[in-house]
PDB file of N, CA and C in Angstrom:
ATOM      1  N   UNK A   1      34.193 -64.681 -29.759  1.00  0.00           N
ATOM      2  CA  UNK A   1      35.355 -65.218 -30.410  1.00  0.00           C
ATOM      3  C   UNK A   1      36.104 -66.079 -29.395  1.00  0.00           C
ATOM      4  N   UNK A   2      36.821 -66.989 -29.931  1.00  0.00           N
ATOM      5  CA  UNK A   2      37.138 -68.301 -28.639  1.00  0.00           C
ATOM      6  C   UNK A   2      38.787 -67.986 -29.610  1.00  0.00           C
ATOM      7  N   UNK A   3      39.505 -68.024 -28.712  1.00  0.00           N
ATOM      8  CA  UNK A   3      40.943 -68.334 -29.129  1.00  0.00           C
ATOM      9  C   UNK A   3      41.623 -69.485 -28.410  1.00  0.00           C
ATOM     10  N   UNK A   4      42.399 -70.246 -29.500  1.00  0.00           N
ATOM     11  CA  UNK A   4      42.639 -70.991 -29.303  1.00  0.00           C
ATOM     12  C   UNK A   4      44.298 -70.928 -29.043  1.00  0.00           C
ATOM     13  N   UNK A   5      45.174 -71.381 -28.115  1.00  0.00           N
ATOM     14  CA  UNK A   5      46.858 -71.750 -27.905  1.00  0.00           C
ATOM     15  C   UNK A   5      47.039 -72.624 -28.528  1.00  0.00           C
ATOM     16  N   UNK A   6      48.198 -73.619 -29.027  1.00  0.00           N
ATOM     17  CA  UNK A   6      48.729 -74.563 -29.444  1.00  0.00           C
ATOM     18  C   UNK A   6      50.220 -74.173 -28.933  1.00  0.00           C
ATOM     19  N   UNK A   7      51.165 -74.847 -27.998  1.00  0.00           N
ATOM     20  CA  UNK A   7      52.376 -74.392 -28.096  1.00  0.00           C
ATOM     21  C   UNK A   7      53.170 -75.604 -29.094  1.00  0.00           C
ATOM     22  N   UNK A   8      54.220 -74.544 -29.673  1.00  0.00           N
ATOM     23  CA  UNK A   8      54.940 -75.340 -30.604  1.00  0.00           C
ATOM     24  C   UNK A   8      54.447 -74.767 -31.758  1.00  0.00           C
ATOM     25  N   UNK A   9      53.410 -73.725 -31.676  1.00  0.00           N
ATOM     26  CA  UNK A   9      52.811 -73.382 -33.210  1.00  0.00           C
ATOM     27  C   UNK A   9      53.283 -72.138 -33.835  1.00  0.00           C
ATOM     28  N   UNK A  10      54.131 -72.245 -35.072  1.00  0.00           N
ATOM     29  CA  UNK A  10      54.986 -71.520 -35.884  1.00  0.00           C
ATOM     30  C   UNK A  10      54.293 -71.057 -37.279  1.00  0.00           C
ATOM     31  N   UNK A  11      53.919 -69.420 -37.187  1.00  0.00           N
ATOM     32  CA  UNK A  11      52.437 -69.697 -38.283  1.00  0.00           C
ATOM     33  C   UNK A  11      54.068 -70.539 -40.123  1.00  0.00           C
ATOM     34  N   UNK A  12      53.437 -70.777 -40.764  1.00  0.00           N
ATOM     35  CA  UNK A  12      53.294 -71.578 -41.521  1.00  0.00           C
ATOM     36  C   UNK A  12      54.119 -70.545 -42.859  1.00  0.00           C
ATOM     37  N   UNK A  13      55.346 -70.871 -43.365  1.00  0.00           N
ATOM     38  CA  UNK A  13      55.936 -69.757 -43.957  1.00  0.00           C
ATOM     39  C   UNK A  13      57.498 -70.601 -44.566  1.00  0.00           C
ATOM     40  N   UNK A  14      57.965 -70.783 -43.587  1.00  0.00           N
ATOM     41  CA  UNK A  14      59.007 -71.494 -44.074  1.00  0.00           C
ATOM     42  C   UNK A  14      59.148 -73.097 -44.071  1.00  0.00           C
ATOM     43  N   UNK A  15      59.718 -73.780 -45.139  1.00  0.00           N
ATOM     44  CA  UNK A  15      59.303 -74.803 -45.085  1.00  0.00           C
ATOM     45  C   UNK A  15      60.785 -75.576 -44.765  1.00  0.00           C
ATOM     46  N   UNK A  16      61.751 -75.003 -44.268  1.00  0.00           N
ATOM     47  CA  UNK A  16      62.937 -76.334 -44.028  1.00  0.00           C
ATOM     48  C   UNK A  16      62.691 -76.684 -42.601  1.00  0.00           C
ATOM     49  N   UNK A  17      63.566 -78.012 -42.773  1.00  0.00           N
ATOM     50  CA  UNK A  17      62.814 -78.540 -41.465  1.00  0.00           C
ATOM     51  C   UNK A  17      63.519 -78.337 -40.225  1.00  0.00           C
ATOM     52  N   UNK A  18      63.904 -77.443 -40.101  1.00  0.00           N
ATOM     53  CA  UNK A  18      63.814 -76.601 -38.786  1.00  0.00           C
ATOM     54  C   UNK A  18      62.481 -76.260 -38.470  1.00  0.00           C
ATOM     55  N   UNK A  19      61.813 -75.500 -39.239  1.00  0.00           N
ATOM     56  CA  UNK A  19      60.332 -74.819 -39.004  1.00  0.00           C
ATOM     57  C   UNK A  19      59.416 -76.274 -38.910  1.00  0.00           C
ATOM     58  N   UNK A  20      59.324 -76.609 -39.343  1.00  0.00           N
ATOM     59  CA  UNK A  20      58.947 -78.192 -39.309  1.00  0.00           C
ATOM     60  C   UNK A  20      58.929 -78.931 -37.835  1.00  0.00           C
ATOM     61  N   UNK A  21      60.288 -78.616 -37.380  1.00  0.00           N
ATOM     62  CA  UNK A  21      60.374 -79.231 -36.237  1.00  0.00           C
ATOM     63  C   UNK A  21      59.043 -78.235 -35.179  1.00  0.00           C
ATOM     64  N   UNK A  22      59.861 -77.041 -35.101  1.00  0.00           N
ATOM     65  CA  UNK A  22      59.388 -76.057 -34.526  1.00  0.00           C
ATOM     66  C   UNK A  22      57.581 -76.342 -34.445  1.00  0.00           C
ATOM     67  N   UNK A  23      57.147 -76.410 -35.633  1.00  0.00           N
ATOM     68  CA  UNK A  23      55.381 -76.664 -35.649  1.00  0.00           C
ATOM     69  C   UNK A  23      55.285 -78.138 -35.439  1.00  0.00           C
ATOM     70  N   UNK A  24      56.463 -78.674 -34.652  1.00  0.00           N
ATOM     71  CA  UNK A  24      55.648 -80.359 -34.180  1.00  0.00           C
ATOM     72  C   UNK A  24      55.404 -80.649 -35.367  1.00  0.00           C
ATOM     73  N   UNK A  25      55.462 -80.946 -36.638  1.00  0.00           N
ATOM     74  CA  UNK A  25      55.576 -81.479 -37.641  1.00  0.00           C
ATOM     75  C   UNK A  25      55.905 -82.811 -37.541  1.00  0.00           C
ATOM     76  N   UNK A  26      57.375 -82.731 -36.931  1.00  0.00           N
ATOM     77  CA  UNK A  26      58.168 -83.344 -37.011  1.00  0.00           C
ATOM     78  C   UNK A  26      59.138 -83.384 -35.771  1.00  0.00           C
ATOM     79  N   UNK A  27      58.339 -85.255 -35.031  1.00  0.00           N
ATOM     80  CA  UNK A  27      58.781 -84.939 -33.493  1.00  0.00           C
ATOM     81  C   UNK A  27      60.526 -84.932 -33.442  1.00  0.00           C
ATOM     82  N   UNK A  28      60.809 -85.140 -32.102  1.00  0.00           N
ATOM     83  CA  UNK A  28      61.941 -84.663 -31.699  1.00  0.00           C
ATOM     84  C   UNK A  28      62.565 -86.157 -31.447  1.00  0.00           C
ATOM     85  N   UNK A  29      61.874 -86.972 -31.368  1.00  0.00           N
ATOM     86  CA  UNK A  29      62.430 -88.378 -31.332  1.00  0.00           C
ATOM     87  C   UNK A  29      62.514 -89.316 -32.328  1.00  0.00           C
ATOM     88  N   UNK A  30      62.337 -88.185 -33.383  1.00  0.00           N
ATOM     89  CA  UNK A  30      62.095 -89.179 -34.868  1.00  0.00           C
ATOM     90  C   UNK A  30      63.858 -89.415 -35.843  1.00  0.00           C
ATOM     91  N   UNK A  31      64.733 -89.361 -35.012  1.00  0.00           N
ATOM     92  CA  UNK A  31      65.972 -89.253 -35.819  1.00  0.00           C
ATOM     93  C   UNK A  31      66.357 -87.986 -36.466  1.00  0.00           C
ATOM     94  N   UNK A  32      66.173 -86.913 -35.969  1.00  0.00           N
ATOM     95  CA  UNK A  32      66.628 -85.884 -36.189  1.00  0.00           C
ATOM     96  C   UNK A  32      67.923 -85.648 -35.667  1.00  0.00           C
ATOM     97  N   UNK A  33      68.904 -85.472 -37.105  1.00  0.00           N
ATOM     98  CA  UNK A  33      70.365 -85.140 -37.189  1.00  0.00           C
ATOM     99  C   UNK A  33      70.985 -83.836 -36.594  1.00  0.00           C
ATOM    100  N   UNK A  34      70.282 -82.659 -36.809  1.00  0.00           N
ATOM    101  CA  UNK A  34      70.896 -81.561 -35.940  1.00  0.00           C
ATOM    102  C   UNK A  34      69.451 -81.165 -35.185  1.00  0.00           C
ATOM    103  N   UNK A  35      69.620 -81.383 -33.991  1.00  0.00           N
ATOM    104  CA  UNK A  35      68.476 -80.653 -32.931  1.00  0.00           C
ATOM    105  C   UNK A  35      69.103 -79.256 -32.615  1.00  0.00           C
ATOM    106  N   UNK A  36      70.400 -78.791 -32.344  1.00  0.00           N
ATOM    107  CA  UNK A  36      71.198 -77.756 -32.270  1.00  0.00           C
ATOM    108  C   UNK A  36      70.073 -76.750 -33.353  1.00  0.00           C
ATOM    109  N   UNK A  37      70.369 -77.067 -34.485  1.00  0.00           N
ATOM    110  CA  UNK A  37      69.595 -75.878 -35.643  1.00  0.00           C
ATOM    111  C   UNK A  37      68.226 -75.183 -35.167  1.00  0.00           C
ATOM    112  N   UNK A  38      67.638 -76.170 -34.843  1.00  0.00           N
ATOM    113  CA  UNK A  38      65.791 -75.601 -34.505  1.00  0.00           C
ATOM    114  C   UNK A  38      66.223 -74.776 -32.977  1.00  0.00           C
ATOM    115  N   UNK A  39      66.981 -75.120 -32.775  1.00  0.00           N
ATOM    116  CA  UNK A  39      66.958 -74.467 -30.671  1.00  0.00           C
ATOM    117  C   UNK A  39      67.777 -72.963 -31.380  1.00  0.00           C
ATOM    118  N   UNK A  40      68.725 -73.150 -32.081  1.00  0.00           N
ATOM    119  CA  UNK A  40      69.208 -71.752 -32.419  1.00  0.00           C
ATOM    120  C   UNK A  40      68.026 -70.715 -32.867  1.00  0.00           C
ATOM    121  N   UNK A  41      66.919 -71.287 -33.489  1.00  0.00           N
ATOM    122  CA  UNK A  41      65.776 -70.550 -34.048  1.00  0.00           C
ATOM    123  C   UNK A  41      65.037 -70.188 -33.291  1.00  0.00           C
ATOM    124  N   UNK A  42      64.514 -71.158 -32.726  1.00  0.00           N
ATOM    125  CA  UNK A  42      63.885 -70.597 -31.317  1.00  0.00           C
ATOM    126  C   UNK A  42      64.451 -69.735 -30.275  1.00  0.00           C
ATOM    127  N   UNK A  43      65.621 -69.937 -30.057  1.00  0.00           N
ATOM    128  CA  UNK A  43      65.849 -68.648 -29.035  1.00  0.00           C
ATOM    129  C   UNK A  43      66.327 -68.028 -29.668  1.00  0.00           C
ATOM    130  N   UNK A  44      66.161 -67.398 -30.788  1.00  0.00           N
ATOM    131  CA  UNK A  44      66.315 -65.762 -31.565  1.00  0.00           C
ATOM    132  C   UNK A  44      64.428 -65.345 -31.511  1.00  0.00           C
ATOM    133  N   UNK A  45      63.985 -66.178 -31.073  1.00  0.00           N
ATOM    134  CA  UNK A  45      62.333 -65.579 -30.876  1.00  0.00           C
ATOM    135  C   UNK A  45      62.155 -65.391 -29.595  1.00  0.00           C
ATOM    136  N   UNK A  46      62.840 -65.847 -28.890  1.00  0.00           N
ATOM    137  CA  UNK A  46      61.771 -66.295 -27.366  1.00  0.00           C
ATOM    138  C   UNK A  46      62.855 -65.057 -26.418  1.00  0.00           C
ATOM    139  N   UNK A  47      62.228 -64.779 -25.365  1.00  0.00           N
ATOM    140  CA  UNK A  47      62.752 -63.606 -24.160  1.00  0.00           C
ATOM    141  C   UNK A  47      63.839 -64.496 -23.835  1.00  0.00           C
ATOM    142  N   UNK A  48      64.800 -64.088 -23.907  1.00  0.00           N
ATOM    143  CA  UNK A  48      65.824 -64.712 -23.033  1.00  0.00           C
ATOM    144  C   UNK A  48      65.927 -64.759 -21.683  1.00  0.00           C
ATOM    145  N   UNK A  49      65.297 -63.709 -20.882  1.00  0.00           N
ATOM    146  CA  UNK A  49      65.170 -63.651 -19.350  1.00  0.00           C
ATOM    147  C   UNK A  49      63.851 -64.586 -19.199  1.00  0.00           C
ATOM    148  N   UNK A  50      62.976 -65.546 -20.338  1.00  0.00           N
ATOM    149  CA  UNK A  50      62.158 -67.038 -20.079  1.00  0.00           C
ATOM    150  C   UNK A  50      62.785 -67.929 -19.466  1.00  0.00           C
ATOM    151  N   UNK A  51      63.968 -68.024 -20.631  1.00  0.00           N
ATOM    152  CA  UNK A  51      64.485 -69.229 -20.726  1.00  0.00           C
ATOM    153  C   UNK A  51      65.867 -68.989 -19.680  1.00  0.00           C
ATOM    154  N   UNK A  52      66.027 -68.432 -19.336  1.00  0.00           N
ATOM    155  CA  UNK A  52      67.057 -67.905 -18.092  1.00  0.00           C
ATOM    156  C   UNK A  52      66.211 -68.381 -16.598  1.00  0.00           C
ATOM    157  N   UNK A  53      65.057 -67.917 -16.383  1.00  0.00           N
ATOM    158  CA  UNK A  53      63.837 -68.376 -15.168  1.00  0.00           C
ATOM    159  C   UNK A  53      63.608 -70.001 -15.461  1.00  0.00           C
ATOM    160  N   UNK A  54      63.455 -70.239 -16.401  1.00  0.00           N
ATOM    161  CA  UNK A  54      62.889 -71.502 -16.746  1.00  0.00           C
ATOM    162  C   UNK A  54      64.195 -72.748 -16.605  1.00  0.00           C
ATOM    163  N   UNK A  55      65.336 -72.406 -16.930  1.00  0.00           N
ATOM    164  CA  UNK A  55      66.484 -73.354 -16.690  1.00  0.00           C
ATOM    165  C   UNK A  55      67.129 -72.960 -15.612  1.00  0.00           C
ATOM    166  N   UNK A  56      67.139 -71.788 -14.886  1.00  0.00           N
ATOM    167  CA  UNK A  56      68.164 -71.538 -13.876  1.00  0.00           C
ATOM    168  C   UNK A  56      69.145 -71.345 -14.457  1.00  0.00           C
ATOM    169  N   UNK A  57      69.535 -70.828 -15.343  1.00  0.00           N
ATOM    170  CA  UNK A  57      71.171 -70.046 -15.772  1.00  0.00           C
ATOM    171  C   UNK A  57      71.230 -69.257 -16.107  1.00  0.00           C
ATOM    172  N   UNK A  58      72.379 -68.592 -15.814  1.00  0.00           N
ATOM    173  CA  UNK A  58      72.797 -66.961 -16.067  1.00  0.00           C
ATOM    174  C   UNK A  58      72.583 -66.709 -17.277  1.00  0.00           C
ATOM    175  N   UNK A  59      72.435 -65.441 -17.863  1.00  0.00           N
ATOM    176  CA  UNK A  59      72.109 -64.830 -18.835  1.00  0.00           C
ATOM    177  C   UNK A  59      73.183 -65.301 -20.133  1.00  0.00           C
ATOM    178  N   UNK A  60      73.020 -65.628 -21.429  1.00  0.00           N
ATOM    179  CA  UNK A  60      74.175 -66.211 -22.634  1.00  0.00           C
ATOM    180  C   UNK A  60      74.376 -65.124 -23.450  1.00  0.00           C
ATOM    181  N   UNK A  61      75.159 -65.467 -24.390  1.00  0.00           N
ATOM    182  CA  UNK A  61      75.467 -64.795 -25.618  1.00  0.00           C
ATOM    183  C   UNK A  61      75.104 -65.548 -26.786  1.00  0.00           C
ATOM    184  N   UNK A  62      75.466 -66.786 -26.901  1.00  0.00           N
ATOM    185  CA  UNK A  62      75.025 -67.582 -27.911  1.00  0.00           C
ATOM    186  C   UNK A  62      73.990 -68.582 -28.107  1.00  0.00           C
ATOM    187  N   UNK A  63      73.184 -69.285 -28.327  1.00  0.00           N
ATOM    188  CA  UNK A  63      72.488 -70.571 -28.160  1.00  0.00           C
ATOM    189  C   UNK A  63      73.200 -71.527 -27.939  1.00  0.00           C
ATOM    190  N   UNK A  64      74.721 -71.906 -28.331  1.00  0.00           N
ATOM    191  CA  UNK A  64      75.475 -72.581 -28.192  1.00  0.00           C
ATOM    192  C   UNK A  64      76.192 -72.135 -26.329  1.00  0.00           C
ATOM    193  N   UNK A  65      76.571 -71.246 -26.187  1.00  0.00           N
ATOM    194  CA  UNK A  65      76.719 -71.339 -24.567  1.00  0.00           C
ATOM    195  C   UNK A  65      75.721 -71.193 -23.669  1.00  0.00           C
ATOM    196  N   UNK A  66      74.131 -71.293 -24.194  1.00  0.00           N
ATOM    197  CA  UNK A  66      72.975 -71.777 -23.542  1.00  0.00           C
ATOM    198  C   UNK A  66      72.852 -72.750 -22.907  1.00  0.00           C
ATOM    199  N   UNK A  67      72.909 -73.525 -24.583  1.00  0.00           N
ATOM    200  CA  UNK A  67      72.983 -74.970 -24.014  1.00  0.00           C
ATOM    201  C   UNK A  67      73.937 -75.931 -23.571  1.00  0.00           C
ATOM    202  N   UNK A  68      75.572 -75.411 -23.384  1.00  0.00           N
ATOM    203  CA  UNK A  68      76.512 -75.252 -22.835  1.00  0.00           C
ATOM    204  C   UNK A  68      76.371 -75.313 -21.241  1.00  0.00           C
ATOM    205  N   UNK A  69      75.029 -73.918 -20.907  1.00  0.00           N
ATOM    206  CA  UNK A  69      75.071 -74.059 -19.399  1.00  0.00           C
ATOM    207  C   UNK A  69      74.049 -74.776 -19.110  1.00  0.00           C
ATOM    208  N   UNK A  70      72.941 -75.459 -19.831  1.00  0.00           N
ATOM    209  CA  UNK A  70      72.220 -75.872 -19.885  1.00  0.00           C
ATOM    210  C   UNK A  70      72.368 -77.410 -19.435  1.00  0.00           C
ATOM    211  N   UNK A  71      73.453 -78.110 -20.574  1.00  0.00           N
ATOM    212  CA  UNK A  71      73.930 -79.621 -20.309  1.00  0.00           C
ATOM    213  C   UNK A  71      74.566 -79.711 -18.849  1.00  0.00           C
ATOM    214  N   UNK A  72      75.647 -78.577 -18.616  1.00  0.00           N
ATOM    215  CA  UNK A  72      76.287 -78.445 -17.289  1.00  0.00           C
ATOM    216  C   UNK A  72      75.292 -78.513 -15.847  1.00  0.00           C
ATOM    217  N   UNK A  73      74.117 -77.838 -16.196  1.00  0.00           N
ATOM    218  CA  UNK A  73      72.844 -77.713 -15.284  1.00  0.00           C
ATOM    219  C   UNK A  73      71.982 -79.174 -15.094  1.00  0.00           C
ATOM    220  N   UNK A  74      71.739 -79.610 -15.776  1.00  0.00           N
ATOM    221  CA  UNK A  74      71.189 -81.021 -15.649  1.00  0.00           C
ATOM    222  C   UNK A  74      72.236 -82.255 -15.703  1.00  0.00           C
ATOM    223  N   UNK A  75      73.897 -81.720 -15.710  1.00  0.00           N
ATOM    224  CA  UNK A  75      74.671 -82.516 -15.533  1.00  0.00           C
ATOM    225  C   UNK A  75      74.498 -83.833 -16.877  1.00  0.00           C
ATOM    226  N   UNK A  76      74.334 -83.087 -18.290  1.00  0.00           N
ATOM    227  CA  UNK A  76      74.040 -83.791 -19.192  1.00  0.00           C
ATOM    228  C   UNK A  76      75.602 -83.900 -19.654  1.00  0.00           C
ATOM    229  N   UNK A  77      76.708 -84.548 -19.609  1.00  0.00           N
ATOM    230  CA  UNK A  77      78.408 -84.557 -19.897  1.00  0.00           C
ATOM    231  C   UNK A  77      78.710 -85.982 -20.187  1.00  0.00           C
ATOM    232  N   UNK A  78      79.654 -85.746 -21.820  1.00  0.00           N
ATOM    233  CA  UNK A  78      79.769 -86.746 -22.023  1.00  0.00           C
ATOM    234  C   UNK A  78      81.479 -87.431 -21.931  1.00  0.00           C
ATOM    235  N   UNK A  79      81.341 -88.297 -22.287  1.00  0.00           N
ATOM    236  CA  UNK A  79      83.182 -88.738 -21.827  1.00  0.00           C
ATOM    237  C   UNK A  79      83.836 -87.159 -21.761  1.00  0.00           C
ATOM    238  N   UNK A  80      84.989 -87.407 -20.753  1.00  0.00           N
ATOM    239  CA  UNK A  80      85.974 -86.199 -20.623  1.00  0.00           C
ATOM    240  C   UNK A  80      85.534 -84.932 -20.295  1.00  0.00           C
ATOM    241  N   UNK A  81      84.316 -84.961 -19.540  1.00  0.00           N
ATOM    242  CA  UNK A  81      83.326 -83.627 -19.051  1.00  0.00           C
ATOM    243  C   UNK A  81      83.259 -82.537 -20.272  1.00  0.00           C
ATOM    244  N   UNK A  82      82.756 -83.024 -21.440  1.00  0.00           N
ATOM    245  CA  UNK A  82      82.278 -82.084 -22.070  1.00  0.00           C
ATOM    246  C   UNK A  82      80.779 -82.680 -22.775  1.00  0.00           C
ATOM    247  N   UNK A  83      80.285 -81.030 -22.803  1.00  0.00           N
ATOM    248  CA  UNK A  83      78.802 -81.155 -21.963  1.00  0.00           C
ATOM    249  C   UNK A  83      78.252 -81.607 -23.563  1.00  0.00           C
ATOM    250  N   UNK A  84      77.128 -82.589 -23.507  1.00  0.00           N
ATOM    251  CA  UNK A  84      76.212 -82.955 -23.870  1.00  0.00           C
ATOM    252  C   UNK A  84      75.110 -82.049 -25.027  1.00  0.00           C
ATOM    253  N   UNK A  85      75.756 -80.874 -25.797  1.00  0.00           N
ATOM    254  CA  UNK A  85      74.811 -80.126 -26.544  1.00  0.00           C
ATOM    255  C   UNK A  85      74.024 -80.939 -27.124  1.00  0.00           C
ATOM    256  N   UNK A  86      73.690 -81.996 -27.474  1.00  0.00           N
ATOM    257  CA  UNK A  86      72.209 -82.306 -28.242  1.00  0.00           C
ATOM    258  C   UNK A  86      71.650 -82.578 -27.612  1.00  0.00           C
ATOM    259  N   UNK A  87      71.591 -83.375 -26.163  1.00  0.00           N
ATOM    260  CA  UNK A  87      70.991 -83.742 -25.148  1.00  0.00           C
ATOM    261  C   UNK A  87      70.216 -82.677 -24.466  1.00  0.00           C
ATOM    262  N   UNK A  88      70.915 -81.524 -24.429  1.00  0.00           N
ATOM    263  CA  UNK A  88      70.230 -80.139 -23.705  1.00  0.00           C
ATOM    264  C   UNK A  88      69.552 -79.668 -24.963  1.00  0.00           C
ATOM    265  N   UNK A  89      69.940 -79.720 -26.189  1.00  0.00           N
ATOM    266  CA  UNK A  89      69.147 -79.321 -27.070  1.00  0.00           C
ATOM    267  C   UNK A  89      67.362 -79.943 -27.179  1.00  0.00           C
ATOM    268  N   UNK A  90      67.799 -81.226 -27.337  1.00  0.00           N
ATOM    269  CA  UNK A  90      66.911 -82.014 -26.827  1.00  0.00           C
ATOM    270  C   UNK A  90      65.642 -82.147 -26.440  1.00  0.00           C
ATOM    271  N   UNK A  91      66.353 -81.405 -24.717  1.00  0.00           N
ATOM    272  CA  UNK A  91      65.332 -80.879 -23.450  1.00  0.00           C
ATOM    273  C   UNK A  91      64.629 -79.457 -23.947  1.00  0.00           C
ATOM    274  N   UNK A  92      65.537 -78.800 -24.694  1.00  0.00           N
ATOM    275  CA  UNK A  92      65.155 -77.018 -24.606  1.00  0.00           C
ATOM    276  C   UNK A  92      63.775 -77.433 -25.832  1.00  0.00           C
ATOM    277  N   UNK A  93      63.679 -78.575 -26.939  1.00  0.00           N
ATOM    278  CA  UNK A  93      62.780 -78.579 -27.656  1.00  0.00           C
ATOM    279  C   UNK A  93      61.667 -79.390 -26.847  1.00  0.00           C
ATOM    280  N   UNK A  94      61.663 -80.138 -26.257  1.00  0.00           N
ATOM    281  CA  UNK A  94      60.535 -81.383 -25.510  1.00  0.00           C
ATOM    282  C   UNK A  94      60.027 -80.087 -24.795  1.00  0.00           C
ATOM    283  N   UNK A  95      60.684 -79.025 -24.246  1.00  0.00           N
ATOM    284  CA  UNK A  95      60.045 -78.110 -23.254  1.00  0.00           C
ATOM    285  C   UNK A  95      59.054 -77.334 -24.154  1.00  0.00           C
ATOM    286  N   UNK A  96      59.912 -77.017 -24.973  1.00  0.00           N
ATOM    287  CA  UNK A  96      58.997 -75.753 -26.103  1.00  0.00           C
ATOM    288  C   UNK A  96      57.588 -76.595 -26.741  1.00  0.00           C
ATOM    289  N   UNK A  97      57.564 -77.644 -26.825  1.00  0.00           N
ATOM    290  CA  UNK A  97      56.314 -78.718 -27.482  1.00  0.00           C
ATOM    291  C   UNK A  97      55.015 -78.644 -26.513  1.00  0.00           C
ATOM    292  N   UNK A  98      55.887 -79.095 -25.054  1.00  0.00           N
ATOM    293  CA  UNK A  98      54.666 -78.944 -24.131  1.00  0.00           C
ATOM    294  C   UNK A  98      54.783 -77.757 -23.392  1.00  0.00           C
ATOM    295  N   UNK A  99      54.835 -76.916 -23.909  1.00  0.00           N
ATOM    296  CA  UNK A  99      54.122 -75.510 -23.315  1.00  0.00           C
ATOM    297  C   UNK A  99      55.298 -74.818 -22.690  1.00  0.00           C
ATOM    298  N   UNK A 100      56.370 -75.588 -21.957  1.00  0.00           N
ATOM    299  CA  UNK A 100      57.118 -75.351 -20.561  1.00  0.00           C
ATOM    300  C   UNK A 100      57.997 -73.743 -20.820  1.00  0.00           C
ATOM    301  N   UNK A 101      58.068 -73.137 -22.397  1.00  0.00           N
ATOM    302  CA  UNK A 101      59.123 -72.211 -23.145  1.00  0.00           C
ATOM    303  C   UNK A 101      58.352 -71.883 -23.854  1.00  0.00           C
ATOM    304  N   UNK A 102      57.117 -70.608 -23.163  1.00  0.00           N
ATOM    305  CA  UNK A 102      56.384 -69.588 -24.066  1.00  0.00           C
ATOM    306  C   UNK A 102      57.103 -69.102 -25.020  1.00  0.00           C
ATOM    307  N   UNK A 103      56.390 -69.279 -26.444  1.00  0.00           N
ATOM    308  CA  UNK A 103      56.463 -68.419 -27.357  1.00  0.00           C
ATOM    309  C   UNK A 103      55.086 -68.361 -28.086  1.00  0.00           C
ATOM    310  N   UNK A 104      55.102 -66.978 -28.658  1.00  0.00           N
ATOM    311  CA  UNK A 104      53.961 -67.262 -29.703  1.00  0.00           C
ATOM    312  C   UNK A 104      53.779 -66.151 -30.434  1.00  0.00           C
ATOM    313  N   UNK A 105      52.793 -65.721 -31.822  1.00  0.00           N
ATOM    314  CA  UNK A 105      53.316 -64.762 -32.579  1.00  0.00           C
ATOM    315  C   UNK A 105      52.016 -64.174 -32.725  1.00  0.00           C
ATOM    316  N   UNK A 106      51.448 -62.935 -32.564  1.00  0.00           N
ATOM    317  CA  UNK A 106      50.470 -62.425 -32.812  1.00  0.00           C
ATOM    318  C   UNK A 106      49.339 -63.015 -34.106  1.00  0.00           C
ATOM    319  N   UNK A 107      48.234 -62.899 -34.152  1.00  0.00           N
ATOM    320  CA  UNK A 107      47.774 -63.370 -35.009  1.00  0.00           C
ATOM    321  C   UNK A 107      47.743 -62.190 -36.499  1.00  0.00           C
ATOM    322  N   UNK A 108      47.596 -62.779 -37.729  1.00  0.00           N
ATOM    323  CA  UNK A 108      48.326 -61.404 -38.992  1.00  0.00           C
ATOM    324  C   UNK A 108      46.707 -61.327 -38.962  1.00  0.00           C
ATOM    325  N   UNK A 109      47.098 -59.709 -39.499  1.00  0.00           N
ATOM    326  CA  UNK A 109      45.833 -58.647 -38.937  1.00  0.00           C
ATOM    327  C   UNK A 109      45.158 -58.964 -40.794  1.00  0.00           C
ATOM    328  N   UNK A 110      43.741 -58.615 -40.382  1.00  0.00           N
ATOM    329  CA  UNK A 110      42.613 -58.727 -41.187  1.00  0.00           C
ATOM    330  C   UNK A 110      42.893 -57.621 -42.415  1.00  0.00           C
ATOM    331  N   UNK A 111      43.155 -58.222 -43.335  1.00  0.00           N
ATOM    332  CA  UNK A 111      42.696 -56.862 -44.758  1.00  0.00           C
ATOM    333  C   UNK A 111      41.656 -56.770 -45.410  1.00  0.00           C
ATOM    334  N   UNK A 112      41.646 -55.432 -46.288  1.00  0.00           N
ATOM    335  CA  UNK A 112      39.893 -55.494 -46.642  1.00  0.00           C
ATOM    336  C   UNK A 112      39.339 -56.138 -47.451  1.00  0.00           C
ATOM    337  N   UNK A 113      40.286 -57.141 -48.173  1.00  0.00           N
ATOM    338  CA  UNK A 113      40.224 -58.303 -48.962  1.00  0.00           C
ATOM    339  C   UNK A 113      38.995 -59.265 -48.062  1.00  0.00           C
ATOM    340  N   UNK A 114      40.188 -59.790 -46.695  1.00  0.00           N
ATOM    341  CA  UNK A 114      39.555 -60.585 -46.115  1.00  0.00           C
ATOM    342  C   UNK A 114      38.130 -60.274 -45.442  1.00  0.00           C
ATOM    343  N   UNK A 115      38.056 -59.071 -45.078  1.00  0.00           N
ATOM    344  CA  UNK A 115      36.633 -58.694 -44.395  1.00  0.00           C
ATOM    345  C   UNK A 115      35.800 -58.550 -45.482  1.00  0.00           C
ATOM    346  N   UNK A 116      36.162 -58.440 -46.855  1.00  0.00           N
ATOM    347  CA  UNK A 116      34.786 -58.225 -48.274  1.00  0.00           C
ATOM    348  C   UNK A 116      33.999 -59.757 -47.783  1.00  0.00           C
ATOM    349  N   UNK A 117      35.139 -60.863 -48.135  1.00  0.00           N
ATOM    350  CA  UNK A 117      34.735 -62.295 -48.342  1.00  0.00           C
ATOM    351  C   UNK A 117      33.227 -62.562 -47.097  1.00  0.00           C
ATOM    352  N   UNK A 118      33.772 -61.817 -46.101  1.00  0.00           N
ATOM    353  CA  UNK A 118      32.394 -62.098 -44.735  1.00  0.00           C
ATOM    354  C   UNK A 118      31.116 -61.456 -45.173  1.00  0.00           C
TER     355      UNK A 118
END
């Protein structure tokens, strides 16, 4: 048996386009109005002590003061030093596409439906 990775791959269930984004559907540079929404989804899946190693910032409470310390961290700030949330949003999705923000979901287990068909 050969298994295969894909990162960015969200098995196939919900169809708004958050999940959409999430399965690379639908890139991240295509005019997408809230990037904020899909990053809130994703980090209710992913280890937070990842994405804590992976950006260098202290541990959050929200996705919103993630990427809060996130914009502040790459110095993403826009007029009047306030930080840049879509810009870090942005980054936290371009990372999750190419691999950089493991996630992934077990594969759904075999029923005796499916093993008759073999």
């Amino acid at each position: 048996m050969i298994l295969l990775d894909a990162p960015g791959v969200i098995p196939k269930g919900e169809e708004d386009k958050d999940g959409l984004i999430l399965r690379n559907a639908i890139k991240v540079h295509e005019g997408i109005e809230d990037v904020v929404g899909p990053v809130s989804d994703l980090l209710s899946k992913v280890e937070m002590t990842d994405v804590c190693k992976l950006y260098h910032i202290a541990q959050y409470k929200t996705s919103g003061d993630m990427l809060a310390q996130l914009a502040k961290k790459k110095a993403a700030l826009r007029a009047g030093g306030e930080a840049g949330i879509e810009d870090a949003a942005r980054t936290v999705l371009r990372d999750f596409m190419n691999g950089k923000l493991k996630y992934f979901t077990p594969a759904p287990k075999a029923t005796i439906a499916d093993s008759d068909s073999d």
